[in-house]
C-alpha atoms as a PDB file:
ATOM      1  CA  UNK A   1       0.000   0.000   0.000  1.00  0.00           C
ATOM      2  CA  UNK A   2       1.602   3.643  -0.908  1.00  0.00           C
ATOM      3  CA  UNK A   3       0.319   6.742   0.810  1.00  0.00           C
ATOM      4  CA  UNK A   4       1.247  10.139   0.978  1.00  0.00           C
ATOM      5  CA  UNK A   5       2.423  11.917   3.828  1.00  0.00           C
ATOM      6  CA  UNK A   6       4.034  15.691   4.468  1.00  0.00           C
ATOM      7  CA  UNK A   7       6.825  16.092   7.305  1.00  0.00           C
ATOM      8  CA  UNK A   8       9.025  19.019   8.313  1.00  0.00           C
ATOM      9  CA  UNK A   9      12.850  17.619   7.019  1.00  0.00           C
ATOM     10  CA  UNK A  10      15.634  19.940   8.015  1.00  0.00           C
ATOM     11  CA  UNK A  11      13.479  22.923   8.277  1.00  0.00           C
ATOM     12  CA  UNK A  12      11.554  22.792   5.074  1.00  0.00           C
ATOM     13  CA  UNK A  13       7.609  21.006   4.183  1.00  0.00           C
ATOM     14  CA  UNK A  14       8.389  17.555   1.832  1.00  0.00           C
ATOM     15  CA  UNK A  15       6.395  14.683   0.432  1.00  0.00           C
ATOM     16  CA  UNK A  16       6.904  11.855   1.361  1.00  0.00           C
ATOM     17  CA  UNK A  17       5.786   8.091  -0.497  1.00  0.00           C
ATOM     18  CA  UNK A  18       5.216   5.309   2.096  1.00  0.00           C
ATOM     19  CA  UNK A  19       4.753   1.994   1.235  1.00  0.00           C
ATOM     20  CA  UNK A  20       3.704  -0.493   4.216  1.00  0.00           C
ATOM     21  CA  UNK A  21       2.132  -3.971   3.068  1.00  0.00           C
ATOM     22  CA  UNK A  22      -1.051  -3.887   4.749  1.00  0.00           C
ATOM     23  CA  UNK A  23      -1.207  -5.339   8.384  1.00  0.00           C
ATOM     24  CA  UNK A  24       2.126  -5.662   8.897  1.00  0.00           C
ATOM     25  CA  UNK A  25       4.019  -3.608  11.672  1.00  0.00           C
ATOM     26  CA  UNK A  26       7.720  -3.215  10.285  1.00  0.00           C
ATOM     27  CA  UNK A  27      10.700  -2.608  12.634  1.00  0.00           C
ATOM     28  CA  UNK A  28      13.603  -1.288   9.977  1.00  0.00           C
ATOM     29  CA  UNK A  29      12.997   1.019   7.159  1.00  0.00           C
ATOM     30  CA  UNK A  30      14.042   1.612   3.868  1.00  0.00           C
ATOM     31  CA  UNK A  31      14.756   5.601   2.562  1.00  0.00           C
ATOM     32  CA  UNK A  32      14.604   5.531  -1.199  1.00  0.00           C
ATOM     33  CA  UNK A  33      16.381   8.553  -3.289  1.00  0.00           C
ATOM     34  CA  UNK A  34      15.356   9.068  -7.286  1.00  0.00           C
ATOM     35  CA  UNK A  35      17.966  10.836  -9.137  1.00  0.00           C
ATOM     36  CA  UNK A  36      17.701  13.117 -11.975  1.00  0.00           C
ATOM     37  CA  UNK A  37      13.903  12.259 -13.608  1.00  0.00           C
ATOM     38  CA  UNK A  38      12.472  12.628 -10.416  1.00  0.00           C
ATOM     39  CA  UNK A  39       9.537   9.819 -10.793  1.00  0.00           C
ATOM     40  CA  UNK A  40       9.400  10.371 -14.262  1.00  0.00           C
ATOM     41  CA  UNK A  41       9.620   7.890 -16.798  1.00  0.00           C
ATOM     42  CA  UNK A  42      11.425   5.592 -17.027  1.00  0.00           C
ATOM     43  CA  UNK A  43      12.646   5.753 -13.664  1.00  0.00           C
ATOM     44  CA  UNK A  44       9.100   6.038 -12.158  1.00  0.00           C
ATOM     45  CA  UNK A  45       8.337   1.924 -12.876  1.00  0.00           C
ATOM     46  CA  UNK A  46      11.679   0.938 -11.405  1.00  0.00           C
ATOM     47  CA  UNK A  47      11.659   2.543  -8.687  1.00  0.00           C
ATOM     48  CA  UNK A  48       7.774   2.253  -7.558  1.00  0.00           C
ATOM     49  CA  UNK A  49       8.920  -1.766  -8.305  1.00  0.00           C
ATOM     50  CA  UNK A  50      11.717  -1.887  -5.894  1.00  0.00           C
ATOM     51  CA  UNK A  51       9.653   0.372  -3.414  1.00  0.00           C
ATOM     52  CA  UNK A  52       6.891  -2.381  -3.736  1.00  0.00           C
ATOM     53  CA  UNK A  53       9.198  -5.195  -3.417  1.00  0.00           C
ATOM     54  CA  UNK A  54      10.528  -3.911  -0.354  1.00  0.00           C
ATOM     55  CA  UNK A  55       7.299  -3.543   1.521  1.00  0.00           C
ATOM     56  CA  UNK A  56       6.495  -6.518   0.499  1.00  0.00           C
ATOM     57  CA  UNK A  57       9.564  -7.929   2.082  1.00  0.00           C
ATOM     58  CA  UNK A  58       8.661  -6.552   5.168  1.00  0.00           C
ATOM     59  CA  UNK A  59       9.954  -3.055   5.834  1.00  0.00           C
ATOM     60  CA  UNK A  60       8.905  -0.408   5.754  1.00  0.00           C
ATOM     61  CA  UNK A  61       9.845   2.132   2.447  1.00  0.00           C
ATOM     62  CA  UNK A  62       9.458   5.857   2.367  1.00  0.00           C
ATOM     63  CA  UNK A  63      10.289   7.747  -0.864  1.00  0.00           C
ATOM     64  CA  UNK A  64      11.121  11.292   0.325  1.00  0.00           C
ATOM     65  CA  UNK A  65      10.366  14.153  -2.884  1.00  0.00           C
ATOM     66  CA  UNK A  66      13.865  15.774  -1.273  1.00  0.00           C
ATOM     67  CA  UNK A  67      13.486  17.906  -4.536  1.00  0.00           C
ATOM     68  CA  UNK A  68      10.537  20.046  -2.470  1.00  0.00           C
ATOM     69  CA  UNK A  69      13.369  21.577  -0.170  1.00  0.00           C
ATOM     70  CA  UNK A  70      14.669  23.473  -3.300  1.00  0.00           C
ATOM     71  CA  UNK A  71      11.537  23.794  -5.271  1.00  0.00           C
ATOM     72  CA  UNK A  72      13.465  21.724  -8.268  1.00  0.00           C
ATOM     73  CA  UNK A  73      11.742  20.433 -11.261  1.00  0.00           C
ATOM     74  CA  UNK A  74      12.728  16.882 -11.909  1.00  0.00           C
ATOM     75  CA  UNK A  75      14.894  16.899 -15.523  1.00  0.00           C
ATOM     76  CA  UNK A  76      18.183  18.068 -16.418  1.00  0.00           C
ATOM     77  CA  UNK A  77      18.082  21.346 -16.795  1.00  0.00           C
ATOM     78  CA  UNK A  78      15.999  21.889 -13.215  1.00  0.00           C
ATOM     79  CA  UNK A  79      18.492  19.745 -11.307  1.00  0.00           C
ATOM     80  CA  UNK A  80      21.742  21.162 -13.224  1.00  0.00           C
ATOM     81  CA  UNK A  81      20.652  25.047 -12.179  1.00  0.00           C
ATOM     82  CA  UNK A  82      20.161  23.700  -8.337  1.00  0.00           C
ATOM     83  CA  UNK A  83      23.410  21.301  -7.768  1.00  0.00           C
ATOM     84  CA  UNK A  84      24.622  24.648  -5.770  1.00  0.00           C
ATOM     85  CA  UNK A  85      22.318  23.626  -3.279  1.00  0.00           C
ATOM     86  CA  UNK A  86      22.484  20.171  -3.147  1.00  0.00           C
ATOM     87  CA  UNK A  87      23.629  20.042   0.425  1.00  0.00           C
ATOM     88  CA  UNK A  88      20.176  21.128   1.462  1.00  0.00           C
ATOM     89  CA  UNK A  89      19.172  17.478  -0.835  1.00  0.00           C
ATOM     90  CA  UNK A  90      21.580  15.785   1.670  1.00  0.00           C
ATOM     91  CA  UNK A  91      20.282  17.573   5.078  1.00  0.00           C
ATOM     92  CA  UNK A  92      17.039  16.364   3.629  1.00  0.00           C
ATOM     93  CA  UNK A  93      17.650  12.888   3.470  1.00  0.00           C
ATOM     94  CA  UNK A  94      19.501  12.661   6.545  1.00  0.00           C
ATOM     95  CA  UNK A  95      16.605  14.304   8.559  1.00  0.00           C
ATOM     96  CA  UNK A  96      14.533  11.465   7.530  1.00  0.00           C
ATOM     97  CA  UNK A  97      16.141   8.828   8.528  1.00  0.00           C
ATOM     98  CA  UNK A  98      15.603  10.434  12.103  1.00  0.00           C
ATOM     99  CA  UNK A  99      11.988  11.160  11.092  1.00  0.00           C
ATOM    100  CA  UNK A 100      11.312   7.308   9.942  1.00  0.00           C
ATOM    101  CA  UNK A 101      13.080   6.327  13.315  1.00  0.00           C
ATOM    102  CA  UNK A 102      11.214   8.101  16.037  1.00  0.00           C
ATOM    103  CA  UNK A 103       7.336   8.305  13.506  1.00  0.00           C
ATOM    104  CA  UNK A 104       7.532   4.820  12.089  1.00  0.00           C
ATOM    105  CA  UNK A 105       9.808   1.701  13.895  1.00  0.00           C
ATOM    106  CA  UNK A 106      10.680   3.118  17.708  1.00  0.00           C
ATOM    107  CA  UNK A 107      14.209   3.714  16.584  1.00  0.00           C
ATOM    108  CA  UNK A 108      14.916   0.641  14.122  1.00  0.00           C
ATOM    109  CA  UNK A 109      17.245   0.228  12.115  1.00  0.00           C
ATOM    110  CA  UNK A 110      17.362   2.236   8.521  1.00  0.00           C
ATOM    111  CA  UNK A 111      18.554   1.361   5.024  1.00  0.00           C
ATOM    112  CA  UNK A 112      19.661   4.335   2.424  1.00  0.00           C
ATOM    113  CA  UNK A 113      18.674   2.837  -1.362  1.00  0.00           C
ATOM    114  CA  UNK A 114      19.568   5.832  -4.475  1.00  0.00           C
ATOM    115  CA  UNK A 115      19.213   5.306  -7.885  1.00  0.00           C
ATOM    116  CA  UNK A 116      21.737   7.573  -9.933  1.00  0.00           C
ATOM    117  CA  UNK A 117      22.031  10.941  -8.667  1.00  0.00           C
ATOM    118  CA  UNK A 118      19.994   9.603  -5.869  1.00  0.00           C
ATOM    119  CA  UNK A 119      22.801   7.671  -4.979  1.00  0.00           C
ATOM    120  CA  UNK A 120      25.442  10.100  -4.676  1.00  0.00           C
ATOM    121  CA  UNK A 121      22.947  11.567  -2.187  1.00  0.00           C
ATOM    122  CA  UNK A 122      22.447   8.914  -0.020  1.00  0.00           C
ATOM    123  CA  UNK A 123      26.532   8.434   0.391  1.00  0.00           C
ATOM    124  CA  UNK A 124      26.761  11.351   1.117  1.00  0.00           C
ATOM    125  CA  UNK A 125      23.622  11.493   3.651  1.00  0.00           C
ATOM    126  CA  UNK A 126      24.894   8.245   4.993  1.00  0.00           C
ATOM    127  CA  UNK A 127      28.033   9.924   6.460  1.00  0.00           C
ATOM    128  CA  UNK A 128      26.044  11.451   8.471  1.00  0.00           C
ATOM    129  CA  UNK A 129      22.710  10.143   9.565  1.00  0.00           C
ATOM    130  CA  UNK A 130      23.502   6.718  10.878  1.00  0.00           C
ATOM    131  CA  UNK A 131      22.132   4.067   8.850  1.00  0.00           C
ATOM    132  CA  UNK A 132      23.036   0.655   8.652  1.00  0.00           C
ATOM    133  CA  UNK A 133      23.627   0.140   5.024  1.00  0.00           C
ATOM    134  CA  UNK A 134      23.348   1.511   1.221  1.00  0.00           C
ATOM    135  CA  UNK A 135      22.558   0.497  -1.799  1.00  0.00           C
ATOM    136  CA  UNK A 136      23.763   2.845  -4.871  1.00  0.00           C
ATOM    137  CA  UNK A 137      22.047   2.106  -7.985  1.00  0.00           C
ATOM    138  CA  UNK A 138      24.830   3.401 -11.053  1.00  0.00           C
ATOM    139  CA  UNK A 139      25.524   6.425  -9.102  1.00  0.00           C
ATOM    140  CA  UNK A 140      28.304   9.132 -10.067  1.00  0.00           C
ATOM    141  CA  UNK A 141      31.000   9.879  -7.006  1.00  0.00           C
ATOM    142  CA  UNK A 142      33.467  12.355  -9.202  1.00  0.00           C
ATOM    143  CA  UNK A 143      31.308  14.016 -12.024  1.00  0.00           C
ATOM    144  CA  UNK A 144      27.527  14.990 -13.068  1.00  0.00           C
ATOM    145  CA  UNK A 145      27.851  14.294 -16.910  1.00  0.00           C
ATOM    146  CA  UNK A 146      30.573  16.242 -17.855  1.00  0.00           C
ATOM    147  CA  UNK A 147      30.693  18.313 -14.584  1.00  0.00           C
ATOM    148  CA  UNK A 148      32.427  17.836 -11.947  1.00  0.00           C
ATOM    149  CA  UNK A 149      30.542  17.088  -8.786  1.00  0.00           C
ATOM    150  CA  UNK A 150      29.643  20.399  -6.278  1.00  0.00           C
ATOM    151  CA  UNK A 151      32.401  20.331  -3.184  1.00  0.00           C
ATOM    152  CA  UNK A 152      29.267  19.129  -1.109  1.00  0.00           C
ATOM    153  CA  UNK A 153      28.387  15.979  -3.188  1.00  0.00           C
ATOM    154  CA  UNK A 154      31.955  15.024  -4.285  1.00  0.00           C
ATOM    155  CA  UNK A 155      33.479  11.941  -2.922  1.00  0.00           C
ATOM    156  CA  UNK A 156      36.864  10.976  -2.276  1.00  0.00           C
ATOM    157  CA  UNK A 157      38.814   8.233  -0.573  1.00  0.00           C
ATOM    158  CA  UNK A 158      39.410  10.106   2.537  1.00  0.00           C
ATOM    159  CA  UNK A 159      35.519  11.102   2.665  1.00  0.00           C
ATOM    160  CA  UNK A 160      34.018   7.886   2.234  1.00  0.00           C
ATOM    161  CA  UNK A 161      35.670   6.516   5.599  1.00  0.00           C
ATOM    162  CA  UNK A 162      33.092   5.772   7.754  1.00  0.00           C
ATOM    163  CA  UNK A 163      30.718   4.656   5.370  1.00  0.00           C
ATOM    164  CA  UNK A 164      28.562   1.839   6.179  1.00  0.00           C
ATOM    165  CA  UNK A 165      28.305  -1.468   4.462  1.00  0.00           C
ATOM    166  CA  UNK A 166      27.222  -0.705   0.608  1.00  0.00           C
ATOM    167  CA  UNK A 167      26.210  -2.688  -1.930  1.00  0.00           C
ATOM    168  CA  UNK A 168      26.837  -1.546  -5.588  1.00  0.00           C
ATOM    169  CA  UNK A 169      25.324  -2.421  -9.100  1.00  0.00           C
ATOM    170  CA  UNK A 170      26.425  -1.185 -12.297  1.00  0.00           C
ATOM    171  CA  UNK A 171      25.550  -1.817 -15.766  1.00  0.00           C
ATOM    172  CA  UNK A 172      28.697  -2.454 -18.271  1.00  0.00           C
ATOM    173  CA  UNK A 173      27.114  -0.193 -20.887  1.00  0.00           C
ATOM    174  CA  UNK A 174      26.203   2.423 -18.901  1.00  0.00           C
ATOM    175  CA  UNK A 175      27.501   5.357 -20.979  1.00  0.00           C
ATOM    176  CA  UNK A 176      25.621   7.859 -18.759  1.00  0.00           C
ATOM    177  CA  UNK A 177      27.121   7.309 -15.559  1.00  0.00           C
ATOM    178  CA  UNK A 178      30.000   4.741 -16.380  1.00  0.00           C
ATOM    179  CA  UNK A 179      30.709   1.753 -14.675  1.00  0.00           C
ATOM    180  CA  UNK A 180      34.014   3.121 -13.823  1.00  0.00           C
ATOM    181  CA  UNK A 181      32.494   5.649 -11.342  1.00  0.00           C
ATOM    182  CA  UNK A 182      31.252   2.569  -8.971  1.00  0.00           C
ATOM    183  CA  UNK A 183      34.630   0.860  -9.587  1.00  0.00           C
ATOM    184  CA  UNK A 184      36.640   4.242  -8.180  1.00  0.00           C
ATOM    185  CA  UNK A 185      33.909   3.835  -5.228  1.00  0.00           C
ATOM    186  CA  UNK A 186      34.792   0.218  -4.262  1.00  0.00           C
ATOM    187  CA  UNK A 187      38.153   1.006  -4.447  1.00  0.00           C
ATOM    188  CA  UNK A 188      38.334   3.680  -2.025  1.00  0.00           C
ATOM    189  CA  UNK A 189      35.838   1.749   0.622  1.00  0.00           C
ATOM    190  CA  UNK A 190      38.055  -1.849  -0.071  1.00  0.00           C
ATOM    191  CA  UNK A 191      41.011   0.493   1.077  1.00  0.00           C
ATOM    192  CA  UNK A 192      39.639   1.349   4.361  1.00  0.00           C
ATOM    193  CA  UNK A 193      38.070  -2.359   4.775  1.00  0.00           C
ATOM    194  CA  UNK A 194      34.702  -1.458   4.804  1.00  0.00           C
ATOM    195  CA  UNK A 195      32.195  -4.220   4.090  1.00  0.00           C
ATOM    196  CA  UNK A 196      31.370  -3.624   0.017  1.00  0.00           C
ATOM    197  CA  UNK A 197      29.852  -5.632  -2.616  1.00  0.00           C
ATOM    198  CA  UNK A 198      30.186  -4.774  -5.903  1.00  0.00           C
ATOM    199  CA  UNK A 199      27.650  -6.428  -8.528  1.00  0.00           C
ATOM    200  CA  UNK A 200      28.734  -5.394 -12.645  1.00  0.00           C
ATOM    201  CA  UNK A 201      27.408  -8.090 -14.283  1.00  0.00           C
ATOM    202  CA  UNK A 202      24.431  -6.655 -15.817  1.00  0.00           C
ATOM    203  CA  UNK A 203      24.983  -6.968 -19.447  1.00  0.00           C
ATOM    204  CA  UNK A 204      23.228  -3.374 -19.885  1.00  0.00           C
ATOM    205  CA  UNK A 205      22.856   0.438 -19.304  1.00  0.00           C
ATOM    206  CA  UNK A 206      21.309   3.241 -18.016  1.00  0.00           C
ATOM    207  CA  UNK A 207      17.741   3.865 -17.501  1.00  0.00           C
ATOM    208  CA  UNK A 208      16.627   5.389 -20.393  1.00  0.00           C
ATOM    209  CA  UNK A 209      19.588   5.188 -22.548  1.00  0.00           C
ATOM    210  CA  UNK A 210      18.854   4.323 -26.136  1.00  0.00           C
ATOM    211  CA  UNK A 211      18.732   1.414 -27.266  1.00  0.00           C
ATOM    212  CA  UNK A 212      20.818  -0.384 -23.835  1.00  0.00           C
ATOM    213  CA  UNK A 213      18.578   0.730 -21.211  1.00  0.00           C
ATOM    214  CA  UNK A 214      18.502  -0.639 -17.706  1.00  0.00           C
ATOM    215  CA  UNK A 215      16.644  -3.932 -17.988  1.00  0.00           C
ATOM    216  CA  UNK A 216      13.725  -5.801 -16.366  1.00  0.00           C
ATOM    217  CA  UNK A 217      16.187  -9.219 -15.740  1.00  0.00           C
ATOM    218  CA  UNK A 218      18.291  -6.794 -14.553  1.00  0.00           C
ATOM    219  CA  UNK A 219      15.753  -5.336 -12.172  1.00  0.00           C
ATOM    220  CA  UNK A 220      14.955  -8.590 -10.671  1.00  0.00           C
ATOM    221  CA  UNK A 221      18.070  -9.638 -10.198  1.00  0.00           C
ATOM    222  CA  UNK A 222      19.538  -6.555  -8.258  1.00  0.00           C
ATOM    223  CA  UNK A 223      16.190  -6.597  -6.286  1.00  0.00           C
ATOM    224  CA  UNK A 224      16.920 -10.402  -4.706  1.00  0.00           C
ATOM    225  CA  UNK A 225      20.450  -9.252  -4.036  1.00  0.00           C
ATOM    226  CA  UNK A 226      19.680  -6.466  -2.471  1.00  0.00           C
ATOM    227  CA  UNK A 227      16.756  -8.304  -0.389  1.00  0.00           C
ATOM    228  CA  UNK A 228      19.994 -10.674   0.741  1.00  0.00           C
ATOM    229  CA  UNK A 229      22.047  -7.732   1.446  1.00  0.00           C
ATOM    230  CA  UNK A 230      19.262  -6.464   3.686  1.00  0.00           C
ATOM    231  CA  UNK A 231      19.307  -9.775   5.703  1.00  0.00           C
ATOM    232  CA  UNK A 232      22.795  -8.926   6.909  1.00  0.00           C
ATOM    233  CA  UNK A 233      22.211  -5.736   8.206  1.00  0.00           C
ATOM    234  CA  UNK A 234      18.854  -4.699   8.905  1.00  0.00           C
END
């Protein structure tokens, strides 16, 4: 079941998505981050899918519209003319994983998921908000396209220590966010021994990218090993 609610995040009135499967009474949460498109297409149906899959699963999955606390419109050109203020996206998202906490499981224990940009949010907003794992979905660390990432979103080796266990997956023909960018990212967490897994076997690309989009067997396969990733730490 999905229902809309409205909290106060870091000082500023945002949506927020929750899926619950009915009568169930979860005790960890899941904090889900869209990237660029927002929920437009095509990244609407994937992400609604994992959202779903989680409830199902048994925890409970917010979707926080962290675009509200910058009035950005979801698209390139909206999210390009507001990456100056993309540390007010990461206070966001770090405020709700208090606000799932203390409203929704009496202090459980909290999962970051992002999906492209989304994902360089939630590492970042994991530094600092306490959650027991992430999950980046084909998210940049260095660069946004051809620019380089804002001081406040860019990660480095020495930034990332600290991070909690992550899980990774990548498309090899992602020529929108490369593969590369995860590798650099496993890299620098291997080298301070924190628990990573890195999954690039998806024979595939980008959502949305012509003609080697992200794809449904992909989907379902980075859903179950993300479910088993969950096991271990929420």
């Amino acid at each position: 079941m999905n229902t809309r609610e409205t909290a106060i995040l870091a000082g500023k009135s945002i949506n927020i998505d929750v899926y619950q499967e009915a009568g169930t009474s979860p005790t960890s949460a899941v904090v889900v981050a869209y990237g660029t498109e927002g929920m437009n297409p095509p990244f609407n149906s994937l992400i609604e899918e994992f959202c779903e899959a989680t409830a199902k699963a048994g925890y409970l999955t917010i979707l926080p519209h962290y675009f509200d606390s910058t009035g950005t419109r979801a698209g390139l050109t909206g999210v390009t003319s507001h990456l100056n203020r993309s540390g007010e996206w990461i206070d966001t998202l770090a405020a709700s994983v208090d606000w799932v906490k203390s409203k929704k499981i009496n202090g459980g224990k909290v999962a970051f998921v992002g999906f492209s940009l989304g994902a360089n949010i939630v590492l970042n907003a994991g530094l600092k908000s306490g959650v027991s794992v992430i999950v980046d979905y084909f998210g940049p660390v260095e660069k946004f396209g051809i620019l380089p990432m804002p001081n406040v979103m860019g990660l480095t080796k020495q930034r990332v220590q600290g991070m909690p266990p992550t899980l990774i997956h990548h498309g090899t023909k992602d020529f929108i966010v490369p593969d590369s960018q995860s590798a650099i990212l496993k890299g620098w967490l291997d080298a301070h021994g924190i628990e990573c897994e890195y999954v690039n076997d998806y024979d595939c690309g980008h959502p949305g990218q012509p003609e080697l989009p992200w794809t449904a067997g992909a989907q379902t396969s980075s859903i179950s090993r993300t479910a088993t990733f969950f096991q271990s730490y929420i």
